[in-house]
Protein backbone atom coordinates (compact mmCIF):
# COMPACT_ATOMS: atom_id res chain seq x y z
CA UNK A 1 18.86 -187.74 42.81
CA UNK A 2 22.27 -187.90 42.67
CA UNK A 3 22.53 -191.82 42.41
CA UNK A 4 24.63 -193.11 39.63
CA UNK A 5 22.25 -194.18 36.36
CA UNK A 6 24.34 -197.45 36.39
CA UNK A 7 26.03 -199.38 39.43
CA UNK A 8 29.15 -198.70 39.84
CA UNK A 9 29.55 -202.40 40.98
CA UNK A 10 27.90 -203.56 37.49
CA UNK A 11 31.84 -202.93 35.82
CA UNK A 12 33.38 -204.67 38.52
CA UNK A 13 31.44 -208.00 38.40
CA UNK A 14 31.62 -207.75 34.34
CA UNK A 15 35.81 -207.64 34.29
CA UNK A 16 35.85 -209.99 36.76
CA UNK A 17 33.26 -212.56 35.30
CA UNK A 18 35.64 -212.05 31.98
CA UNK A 19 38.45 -212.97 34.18
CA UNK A 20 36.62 -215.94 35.48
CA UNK A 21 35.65 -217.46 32.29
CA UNK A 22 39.30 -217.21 31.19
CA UNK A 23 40.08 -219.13 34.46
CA UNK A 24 37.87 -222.06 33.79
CA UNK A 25 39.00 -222.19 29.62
CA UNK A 26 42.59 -222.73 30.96
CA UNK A 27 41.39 -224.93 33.39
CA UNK A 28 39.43 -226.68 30.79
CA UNK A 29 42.48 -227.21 28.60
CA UNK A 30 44.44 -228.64 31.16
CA UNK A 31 41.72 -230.90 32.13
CA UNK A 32 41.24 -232.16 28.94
CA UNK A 33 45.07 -232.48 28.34
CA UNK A 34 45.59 -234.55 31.84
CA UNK A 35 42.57 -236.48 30.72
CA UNK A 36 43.26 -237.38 27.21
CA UNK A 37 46.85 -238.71 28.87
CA UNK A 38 45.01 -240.87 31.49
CA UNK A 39 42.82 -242.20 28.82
CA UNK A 40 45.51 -242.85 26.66
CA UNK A 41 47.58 -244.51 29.28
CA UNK A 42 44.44 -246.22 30.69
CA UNK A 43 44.11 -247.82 27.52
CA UNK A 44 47.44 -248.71 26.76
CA UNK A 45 47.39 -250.63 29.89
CA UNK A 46 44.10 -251.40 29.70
CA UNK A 47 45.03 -253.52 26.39
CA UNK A 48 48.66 -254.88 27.52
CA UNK A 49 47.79 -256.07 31.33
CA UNK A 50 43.82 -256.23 31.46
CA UNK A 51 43.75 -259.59 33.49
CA UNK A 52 46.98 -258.96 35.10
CA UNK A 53 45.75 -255.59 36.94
CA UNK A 54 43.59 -255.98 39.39
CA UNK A 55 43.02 -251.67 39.68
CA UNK A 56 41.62 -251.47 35.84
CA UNK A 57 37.96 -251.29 36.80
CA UNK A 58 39.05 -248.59 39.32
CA UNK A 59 41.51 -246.55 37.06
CA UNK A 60 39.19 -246.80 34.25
CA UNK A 61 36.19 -245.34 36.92
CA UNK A 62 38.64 -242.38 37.75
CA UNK A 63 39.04 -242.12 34.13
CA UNK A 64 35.46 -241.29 32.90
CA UNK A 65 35.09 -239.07 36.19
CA UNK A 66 38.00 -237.07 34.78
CA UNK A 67 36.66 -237.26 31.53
CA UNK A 68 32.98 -235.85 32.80
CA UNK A 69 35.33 -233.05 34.73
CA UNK A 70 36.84 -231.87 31.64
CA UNK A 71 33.45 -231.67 30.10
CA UNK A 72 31.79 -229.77 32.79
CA UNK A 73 34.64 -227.46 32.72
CA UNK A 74 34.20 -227.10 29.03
CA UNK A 75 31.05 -226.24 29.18
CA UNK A 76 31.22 -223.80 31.64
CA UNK A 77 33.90 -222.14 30.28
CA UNK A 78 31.54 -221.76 26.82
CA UNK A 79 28.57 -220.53 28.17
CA UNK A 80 30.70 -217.27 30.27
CA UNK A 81 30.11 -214.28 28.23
CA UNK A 82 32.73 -212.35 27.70
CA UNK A 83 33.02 -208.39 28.55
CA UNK A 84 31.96 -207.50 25.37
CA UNK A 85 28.98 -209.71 25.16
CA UNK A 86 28.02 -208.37 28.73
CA UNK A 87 28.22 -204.60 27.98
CA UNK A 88 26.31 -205.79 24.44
CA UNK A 89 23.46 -207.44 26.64
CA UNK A 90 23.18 -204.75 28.71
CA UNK A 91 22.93 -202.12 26.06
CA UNK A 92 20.17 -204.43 24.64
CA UNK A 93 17.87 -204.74 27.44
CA UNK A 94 18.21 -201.20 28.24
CA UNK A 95 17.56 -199.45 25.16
CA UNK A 96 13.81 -199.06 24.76
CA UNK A 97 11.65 -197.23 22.25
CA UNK A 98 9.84 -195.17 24.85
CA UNK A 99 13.74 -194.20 25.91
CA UNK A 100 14.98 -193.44 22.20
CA UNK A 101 11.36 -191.65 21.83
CA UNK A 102 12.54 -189.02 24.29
CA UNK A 103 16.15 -188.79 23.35
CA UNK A 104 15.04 -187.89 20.01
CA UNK A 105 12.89 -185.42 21.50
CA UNK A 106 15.12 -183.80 24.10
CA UNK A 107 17.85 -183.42 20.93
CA UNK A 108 15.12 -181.94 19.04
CA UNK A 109 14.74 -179.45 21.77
CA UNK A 110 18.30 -178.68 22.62
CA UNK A 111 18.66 -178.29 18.83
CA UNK A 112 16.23 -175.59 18.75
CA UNK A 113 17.63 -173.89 21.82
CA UNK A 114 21.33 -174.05 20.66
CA UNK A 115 19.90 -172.56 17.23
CA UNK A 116 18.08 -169.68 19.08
CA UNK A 117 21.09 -169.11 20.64
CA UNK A 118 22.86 -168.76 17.79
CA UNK A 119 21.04 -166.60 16.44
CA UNK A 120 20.48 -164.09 19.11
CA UNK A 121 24.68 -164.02 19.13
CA UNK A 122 24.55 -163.20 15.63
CA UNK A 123 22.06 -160.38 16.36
CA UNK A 124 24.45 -158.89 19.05
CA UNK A 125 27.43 -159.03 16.82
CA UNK A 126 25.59 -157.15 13.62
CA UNK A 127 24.13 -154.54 16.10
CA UNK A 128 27.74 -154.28 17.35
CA UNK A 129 29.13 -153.56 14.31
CA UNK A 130 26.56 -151.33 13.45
CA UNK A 131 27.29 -149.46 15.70
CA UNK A 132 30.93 -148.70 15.67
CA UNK A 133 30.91 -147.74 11.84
C-alpha cells in the first residue's frame, strides 16, 4: 500500500520527451535551412550548367531526399507534446466522475468532522472560563 499513486518514472519520461521535441525543432530548422541552400544552389546550377553537368540528376535526387528529411523532421517535431500538454493529458484521462463523486464526498465528510471539532473546542474553552470566574 505504500506504492506511489503516480510513477515516479512518469516525470522523468515527460521532461525528457519535452527535451526531445526541442531536439528535433532545432534539428528541423537546420534541416530546412541546409535544404533550402541546396535547393537554391541546385537550381542555380541547375539553370546555368544543366547540359554541362553530368551529376544534376544525382544532386537534384539528394536534393528532394533532403527536402523529404526536413519534412519528416518537421513533422515530428509538431506532433511532440510539450510538458504542459502531457501533464494536461494526463490530468484529463485521469479525472473521472466516479473519482470527483468521492472527493466531493470525502470533503463533505472531513468538513463535518473538522466542524465537530470545532465545536467541541469551543465547548472546552466556555466550560473553562466558566469555571475560573
Amino acid at each position: 500500500m505504500n506504492e506511489p499513486i503516480i510513477n515516479p518514472w512518469f516525470f522523468y519520461w515527460l521532461a525528457t520527451l519535452d527535451k526531445l521535441g526541442i531536439m528535433f525543432t532545432i534539428l528541423a530548422i537546420v534541416s530546412l535551412l541546409i535544404t533550402s541552400a541546396s535547393t537554391f544552389v541546385g537550381l542555380m546550377e541547375g539553370f546555368f550548367y544543366k547540359s554541362a553537368d553530368k551529376n544534376y540528376k544525382r544532386n537534384r535526387k539528394y536534393i528532394i531526399i533532403l527536402w523529404l528529411i526536413s519534412i519528416i523532421l518537421l513533422l515530428i517535431s509538431i506532433f511532440i507534446p510539450s510538458e504542459k500538454v502531457l501533464y494536461q493529458m494526463f490530468i484529463a484521462k485521469n479525472i473521472t466522475y466516479e473519482r470527483i463523486d468521492k472527493t466531493i464526498a470525502i470533503s463533505k465528510n472531513i468538513k463535518d468532522e473538522i466542524k465537530k471539532d470545532i465545536l467541541d473546542i469551543i465547548k472546552e474553552v466556555n466550560k473553562d472560563e466558566k469555571r475560573d470566574k
